[in-house]
PDB file of N, CA and C in Angstrom:
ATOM      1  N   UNK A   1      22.964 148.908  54.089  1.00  0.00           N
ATOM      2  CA  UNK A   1      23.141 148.310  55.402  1.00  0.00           C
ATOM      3  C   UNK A   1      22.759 149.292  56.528  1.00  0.00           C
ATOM      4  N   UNK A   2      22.844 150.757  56.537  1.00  0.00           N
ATOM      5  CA  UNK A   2      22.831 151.466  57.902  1.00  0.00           C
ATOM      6  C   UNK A   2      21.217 151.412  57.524  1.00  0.00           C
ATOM      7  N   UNK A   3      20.490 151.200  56.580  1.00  0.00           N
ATOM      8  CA  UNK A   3      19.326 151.597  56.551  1.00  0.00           C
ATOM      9  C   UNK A   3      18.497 150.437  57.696  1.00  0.00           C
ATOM     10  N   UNK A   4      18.902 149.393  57.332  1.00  0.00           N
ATOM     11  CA  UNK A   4      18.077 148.456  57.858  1.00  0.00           C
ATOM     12  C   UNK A   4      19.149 148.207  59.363  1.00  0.00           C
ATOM     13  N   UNK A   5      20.178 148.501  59.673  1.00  0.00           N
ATOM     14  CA  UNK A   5      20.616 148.794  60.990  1.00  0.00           C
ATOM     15  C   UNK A   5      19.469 149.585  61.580  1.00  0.00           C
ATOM     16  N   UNK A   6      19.539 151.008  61.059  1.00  0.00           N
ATOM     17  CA  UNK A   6      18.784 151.799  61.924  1.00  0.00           C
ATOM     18  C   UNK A   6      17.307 151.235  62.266  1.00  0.00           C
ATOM     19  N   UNK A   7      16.391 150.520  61.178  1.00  0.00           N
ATOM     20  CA  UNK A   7      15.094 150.512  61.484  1.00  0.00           C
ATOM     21  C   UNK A   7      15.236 148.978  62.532  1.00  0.00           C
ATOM     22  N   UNK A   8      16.008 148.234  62.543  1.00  0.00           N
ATOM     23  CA  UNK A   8      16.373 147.103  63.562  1.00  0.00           C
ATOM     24  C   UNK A   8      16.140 147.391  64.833  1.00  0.00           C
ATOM     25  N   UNK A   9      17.106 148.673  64.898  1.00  0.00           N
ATOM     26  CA  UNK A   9      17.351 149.275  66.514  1.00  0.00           C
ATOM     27  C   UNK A   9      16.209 149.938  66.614  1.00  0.00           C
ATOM     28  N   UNK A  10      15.368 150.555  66.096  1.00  0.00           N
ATOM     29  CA  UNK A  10      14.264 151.075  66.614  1.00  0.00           C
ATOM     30  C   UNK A  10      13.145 150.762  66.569  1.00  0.00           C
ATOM     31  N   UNK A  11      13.237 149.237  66.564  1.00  0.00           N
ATOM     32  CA  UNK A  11      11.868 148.459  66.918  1.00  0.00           C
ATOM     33  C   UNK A  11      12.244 147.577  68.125  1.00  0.00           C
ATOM     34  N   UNK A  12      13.225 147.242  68.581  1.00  0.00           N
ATOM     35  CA  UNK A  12      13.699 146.607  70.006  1.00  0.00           C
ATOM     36  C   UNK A  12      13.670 147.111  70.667  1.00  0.00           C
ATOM     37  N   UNK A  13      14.246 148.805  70.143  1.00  0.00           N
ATOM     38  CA  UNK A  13      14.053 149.702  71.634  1.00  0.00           C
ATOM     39  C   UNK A  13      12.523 149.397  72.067  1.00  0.00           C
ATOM     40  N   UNK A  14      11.911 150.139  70.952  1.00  0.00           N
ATOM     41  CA  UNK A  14      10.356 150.876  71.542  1.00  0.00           C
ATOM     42  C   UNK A  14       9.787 149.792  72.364  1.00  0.00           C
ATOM     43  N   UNK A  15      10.521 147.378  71.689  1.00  0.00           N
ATOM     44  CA  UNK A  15       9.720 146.958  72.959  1.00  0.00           C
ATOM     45  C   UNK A  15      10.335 146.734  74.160  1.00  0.00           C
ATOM     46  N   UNK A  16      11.408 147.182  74.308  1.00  0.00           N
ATOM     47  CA  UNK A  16      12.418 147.451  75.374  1.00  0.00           C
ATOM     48  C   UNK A  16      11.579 148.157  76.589  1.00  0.00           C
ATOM     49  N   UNK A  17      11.900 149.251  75.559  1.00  0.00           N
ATOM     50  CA  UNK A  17      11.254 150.333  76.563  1.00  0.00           C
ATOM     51  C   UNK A  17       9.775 149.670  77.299  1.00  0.00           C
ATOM     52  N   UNK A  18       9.274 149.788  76.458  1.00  0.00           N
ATOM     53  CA  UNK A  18       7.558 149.241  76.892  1.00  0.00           C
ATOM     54  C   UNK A  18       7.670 148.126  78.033  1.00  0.00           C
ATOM     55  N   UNK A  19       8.788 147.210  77.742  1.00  0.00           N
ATOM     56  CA  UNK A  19       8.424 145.944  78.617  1.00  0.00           C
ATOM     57  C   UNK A  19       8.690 146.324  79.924  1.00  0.00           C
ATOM     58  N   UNK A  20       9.909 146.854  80.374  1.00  0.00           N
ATOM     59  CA  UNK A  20      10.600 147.527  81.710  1.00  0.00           C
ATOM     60  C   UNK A  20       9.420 148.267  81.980  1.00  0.00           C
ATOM     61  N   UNK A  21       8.931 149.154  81.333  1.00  0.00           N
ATOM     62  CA  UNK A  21       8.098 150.022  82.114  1.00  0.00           C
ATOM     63  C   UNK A  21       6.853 149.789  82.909  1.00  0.00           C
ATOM     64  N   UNK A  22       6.177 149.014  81.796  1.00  0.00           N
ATOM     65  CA  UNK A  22       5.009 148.282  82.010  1.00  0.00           C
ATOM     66  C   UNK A  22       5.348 146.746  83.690  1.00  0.00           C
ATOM     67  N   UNK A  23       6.266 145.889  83.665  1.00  0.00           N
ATOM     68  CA  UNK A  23       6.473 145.296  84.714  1.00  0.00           C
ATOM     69  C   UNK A  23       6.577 146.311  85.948  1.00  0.00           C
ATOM     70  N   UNK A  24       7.562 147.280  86.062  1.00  0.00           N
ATOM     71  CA  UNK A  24       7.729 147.866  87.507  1.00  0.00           C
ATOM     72  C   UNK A  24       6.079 148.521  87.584  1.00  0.00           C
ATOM     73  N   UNK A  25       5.391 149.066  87.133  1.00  0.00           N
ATOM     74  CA  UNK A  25       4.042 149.394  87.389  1.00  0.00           C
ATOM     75  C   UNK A  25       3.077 148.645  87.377  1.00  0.00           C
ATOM     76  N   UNK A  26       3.308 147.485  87.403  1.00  0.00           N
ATOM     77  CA  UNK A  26       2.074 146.083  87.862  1.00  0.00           C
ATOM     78  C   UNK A  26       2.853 145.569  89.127  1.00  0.00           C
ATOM     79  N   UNK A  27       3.683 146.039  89.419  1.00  0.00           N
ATOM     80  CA  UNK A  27       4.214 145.621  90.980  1.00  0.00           C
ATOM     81  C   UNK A  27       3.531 146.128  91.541  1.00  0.00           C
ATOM     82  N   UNK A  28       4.309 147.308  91.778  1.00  0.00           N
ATOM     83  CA  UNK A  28       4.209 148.408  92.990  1.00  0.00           C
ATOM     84  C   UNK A  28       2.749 148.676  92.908  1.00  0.00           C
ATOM     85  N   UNK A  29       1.731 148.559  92.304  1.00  0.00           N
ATOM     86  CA  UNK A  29       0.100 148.637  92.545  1.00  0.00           C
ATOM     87  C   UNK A  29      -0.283 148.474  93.664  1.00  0.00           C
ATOM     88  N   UNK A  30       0.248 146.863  94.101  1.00  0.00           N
ATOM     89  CA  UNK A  30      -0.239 146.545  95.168  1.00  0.00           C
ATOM     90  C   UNK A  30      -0.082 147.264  96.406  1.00  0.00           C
ATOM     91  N   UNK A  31       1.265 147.613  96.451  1.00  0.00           N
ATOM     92  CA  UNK A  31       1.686 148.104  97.799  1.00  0.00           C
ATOM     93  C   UNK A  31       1.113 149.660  97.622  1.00  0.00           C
ATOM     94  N   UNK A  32       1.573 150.190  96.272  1.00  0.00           N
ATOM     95  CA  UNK A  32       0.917 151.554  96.408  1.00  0.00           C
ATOM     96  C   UNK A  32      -0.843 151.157  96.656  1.00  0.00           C
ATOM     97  N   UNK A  33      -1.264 151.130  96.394  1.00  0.00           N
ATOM     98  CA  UNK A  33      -2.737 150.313  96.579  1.00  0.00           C
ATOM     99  C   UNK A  33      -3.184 150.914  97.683  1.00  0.00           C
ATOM    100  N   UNK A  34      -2.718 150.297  98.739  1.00  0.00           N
ATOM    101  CA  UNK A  34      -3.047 150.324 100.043  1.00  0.00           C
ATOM    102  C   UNK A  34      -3.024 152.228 100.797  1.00  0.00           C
ATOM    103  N   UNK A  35      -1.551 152.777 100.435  1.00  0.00           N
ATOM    104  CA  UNK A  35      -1.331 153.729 100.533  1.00  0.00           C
ATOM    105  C   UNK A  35      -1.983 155.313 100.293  1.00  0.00           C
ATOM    106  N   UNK A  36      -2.323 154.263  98.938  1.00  0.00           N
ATOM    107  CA  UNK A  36      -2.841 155.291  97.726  1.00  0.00           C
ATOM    108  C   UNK A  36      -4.505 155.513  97.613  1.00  0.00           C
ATOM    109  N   UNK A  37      -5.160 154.540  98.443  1.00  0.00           N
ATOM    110  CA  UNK A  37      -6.500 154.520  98.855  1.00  0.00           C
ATOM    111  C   UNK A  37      -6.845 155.500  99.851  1.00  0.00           C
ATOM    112  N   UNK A  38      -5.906 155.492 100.985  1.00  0.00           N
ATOM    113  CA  UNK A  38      -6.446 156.548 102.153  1.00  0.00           C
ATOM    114  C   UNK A  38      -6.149 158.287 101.334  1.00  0.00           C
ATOM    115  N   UNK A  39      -5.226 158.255 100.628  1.00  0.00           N
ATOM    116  CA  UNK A  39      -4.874 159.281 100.133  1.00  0.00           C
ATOM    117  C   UNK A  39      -5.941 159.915  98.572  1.00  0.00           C
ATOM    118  N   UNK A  40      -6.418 158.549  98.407  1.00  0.00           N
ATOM    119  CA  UNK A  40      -7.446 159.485  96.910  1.00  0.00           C
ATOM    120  C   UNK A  40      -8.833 158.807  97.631  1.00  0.00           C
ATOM    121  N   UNK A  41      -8.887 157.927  98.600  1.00  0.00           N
ATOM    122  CA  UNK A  41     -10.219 158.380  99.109  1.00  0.00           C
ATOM    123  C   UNK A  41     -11.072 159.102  98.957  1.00  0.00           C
ATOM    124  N   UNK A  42     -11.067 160.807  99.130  1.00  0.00           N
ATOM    125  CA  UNK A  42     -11.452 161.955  99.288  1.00  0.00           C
ATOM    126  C   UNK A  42     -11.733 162.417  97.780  1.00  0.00           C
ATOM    127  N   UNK A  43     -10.792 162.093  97.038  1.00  0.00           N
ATOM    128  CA  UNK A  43     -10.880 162.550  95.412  1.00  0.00           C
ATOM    129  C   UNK A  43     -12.050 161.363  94.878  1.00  0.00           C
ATOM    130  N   UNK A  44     -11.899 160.071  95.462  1.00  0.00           N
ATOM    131  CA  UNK A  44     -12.526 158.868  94.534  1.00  0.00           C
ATOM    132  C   UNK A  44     -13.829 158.964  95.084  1.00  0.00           C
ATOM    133  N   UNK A  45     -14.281 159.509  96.165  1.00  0.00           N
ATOM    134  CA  UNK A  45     -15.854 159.842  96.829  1.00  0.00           C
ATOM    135  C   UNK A  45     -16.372 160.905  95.786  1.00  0.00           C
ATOM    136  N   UNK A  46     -15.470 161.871  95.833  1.00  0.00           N
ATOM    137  CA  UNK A  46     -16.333 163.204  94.889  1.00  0.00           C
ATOM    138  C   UNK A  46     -16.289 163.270  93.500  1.00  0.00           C
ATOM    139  N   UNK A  47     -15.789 161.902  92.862  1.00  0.00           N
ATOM    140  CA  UNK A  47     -15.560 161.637  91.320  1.00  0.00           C
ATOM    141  C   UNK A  47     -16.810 160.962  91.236  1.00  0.00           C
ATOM    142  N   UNK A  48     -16.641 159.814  91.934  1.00  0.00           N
ATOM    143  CA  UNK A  48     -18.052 158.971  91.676  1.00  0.00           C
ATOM    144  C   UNK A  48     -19.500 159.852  91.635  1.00  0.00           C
ATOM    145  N   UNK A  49     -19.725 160.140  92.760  1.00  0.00           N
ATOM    146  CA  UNK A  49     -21.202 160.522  92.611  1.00  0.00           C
ATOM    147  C   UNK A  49     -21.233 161.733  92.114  1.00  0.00           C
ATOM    148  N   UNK A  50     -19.990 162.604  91.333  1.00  0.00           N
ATOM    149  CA  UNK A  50     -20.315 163.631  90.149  1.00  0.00           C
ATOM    150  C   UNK A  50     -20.557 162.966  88.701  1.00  0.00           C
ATOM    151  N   UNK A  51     -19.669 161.799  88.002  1.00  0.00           N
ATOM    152  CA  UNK A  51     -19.633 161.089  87.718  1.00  0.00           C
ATOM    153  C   UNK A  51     -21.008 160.818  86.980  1.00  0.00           C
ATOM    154  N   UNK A  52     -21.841 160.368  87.414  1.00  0.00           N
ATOM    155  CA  UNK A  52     -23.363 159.430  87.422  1.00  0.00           C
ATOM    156  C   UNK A  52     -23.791 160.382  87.436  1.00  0.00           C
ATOM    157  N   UNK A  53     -23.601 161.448  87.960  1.00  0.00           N
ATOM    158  CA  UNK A  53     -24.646 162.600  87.733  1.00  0.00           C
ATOM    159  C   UNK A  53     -25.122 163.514  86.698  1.00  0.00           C
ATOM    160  N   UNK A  54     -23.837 163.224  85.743  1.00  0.00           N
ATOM    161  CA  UNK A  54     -23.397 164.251  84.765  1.00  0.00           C
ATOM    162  C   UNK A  54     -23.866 163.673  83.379  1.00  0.00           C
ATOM    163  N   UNK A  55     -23.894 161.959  83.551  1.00  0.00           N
ATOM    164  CA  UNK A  55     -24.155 161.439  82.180  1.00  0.00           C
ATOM    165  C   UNK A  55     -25.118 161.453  81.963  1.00  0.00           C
ATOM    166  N   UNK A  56     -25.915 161.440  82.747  1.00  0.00           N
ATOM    167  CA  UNK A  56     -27.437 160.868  82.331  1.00  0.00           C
ATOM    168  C   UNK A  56     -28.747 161.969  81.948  1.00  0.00           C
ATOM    169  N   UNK A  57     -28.171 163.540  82.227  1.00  0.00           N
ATOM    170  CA  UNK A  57     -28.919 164.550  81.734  1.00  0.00           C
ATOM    171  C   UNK A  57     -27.914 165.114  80.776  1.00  0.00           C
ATOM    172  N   UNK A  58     -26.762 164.442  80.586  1.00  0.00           N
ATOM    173  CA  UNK A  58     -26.163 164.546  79.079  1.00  0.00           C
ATOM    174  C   UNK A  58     -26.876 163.961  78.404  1.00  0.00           C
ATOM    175  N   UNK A  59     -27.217 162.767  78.487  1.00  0.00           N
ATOM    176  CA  UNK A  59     -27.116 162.004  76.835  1.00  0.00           C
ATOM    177  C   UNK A  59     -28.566 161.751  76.509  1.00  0.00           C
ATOM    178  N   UNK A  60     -29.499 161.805  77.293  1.00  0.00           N
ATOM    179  CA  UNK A  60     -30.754 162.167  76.732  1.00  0.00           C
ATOM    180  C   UNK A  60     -31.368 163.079  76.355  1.00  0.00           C
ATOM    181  N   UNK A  61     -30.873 163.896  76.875  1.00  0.00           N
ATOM    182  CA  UNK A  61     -31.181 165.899  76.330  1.00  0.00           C
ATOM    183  C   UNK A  61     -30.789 165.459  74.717  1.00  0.00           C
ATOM    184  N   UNK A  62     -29.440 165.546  74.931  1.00  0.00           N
ATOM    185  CA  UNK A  62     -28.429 165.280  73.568  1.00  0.00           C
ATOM    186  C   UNK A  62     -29.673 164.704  72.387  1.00  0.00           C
ATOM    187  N   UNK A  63     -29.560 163.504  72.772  1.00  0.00           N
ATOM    188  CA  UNK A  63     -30.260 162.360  71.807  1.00  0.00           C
ATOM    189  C   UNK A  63     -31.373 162.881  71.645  1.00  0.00           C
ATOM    190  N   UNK A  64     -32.391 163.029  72.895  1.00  0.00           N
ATOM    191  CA  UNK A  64     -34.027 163.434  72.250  1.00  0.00           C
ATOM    192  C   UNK A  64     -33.633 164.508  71.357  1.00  0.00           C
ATOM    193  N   UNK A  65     -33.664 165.572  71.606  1.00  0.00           N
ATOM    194  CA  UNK A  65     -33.362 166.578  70.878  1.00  0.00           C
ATOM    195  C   UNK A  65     -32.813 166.913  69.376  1.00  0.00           C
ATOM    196  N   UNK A  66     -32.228 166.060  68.967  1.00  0.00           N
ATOM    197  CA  UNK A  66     -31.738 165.586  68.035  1.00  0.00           C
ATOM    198  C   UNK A  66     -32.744 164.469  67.362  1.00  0.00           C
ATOM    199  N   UNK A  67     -33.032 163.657  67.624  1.00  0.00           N
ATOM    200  CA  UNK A  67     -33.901 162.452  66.901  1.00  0.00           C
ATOM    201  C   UNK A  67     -35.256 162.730  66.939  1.00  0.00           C
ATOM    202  N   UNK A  68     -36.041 163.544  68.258  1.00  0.00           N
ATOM    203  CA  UNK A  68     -37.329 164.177  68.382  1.00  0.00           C
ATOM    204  C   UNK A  68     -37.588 164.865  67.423  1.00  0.00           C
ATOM    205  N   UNK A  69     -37.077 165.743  67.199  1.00  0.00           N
ATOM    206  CA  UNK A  69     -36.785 167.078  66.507  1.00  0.00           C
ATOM    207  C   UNK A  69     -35.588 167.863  66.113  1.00  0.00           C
ATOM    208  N   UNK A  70     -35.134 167.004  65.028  1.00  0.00           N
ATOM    209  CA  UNK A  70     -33.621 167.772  64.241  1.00  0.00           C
ATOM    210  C   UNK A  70     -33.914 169.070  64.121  1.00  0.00           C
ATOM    211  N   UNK A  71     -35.492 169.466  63.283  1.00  0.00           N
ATOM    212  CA  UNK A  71     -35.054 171.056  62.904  1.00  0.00           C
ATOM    213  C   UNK A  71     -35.493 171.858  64.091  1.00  0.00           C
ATOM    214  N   UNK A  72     -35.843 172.154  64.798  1.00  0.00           N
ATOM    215  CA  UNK A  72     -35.913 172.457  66.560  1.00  0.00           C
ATOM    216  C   UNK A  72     -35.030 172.272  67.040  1.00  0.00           C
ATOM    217  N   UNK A  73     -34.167 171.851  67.208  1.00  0.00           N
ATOM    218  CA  UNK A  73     -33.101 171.697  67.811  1.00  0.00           C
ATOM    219  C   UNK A  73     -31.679 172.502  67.049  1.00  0.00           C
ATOM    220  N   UNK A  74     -32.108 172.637  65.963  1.00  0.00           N
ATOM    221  CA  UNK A  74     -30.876 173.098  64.977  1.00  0.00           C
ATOM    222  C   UNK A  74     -31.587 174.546  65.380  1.00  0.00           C
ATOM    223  N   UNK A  75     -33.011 174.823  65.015  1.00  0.00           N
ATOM    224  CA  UNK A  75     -33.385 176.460  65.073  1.00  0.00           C
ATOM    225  C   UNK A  75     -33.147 176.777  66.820  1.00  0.00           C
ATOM    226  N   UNK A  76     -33.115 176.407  68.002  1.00  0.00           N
ATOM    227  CA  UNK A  76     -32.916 176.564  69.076  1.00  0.00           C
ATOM    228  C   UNK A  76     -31.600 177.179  69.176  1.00  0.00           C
ATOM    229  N   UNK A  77     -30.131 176.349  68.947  1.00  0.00           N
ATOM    230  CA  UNK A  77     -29.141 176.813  68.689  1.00  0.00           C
ATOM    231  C   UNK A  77     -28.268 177.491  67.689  1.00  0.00           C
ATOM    232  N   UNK A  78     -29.406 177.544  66.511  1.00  0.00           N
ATOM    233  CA  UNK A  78     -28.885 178.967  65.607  1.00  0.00           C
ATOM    234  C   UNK A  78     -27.656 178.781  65.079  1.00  0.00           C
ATOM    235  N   UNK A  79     -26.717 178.316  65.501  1.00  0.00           N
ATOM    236  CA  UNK A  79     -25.477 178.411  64.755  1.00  0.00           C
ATOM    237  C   UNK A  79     -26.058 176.984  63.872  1.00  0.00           C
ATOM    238  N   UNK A  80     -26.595 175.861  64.778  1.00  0.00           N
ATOM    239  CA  UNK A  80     -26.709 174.544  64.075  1.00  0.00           C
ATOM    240  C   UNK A  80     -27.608 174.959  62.287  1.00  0.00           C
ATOM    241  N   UNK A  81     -28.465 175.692  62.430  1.00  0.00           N
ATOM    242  CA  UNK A  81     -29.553 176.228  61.862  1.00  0.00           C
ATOM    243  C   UNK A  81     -28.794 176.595  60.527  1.00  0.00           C
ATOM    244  N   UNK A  82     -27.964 177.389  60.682  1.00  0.00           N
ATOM    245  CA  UNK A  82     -27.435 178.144  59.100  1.00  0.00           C
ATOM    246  C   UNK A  82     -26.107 176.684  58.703  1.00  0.00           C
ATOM    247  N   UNK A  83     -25.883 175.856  59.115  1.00  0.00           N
ATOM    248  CA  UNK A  83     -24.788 174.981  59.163  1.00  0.00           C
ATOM    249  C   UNK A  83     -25.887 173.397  58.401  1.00  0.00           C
ATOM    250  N   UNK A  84     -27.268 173.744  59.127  1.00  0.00           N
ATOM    251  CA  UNK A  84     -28.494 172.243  58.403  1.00  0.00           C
ATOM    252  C   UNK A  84     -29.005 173.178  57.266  1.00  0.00           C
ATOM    253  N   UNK A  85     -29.302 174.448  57.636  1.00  0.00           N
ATOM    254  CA  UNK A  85     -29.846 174.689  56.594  1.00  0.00           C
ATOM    255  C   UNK A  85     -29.544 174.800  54.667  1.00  0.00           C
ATOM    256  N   UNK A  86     -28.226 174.813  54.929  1.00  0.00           N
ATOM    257  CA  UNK A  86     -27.330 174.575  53.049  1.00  0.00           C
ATOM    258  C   UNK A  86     -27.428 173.053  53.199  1.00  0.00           C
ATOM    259  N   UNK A  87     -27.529 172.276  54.136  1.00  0.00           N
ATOM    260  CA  UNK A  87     -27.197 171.115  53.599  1.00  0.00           C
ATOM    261  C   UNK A  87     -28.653 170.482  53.678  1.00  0.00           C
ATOM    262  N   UNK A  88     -29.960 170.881  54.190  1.00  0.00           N
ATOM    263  CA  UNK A  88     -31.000 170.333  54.208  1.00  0.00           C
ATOM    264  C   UNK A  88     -31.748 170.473  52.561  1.00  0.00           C
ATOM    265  N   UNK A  89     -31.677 171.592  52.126  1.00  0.00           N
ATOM    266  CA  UNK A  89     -32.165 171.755  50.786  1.00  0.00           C
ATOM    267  C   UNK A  89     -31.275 171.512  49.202  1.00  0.00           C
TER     268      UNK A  89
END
C-alpha cells in the first residue's frame, strides 16, 4: 500500500505544480508585454540583426566544406584528419 500511495502523490503533484504555474504566466504576458517592450527594446534590436548575421556564414562554410570536400576539410583541421583517418581505411 505505501508503495502505490507514494507513486499516486507524485504524479498529481508534478500536474499540480505545472498547471498553477503555467496559468499565472499566460496572464501577466499581456500586461508585462507592454512594459517589458520599452525595456528589452534595446536588447531585442541588437539580437535580431546579430541573429541573421551569424547563421548564414555558419551553415554554408559548415556544409560546403564538408560535402565539397570531406578529406580537405578533415586535413585543414588536423585534429578531424587523425580522427577520419582510422576510420577511412
Amino acid at each position: 500500500m505505501p508503495k502505490t500511495r507514494g507513486g499516486h502523490t507524485s504524479a498529481p503533484q508534478s500536474s499540480e505544480r505545472a498547471a498553477p504555474v503555467r496559468a499565472p504566466l499566460d496572464a501577466p504576458p499581456h500586461l508585462a508585454d507592454s512594459a517589458s517592450q520599452s525595456r528589452y527594446h534595446t536588447r531585442r534590436a541588437s539580437a535580431t540583426p546579430v541573429a541573421p548575421t551569424q547563421i548564414p556564414p555558419r551553415g554554408p562554410p559548415t556544409k560546403k566544406a564538408k560535402t565539397s570536400k570531406p578529406g580537405e576539410s578533415s586535413r585543414a583541421l588536423g585534429i578531424h584528419s587523425l580522427s577520419r583517418h582510422p576510420q577511412t581505411p
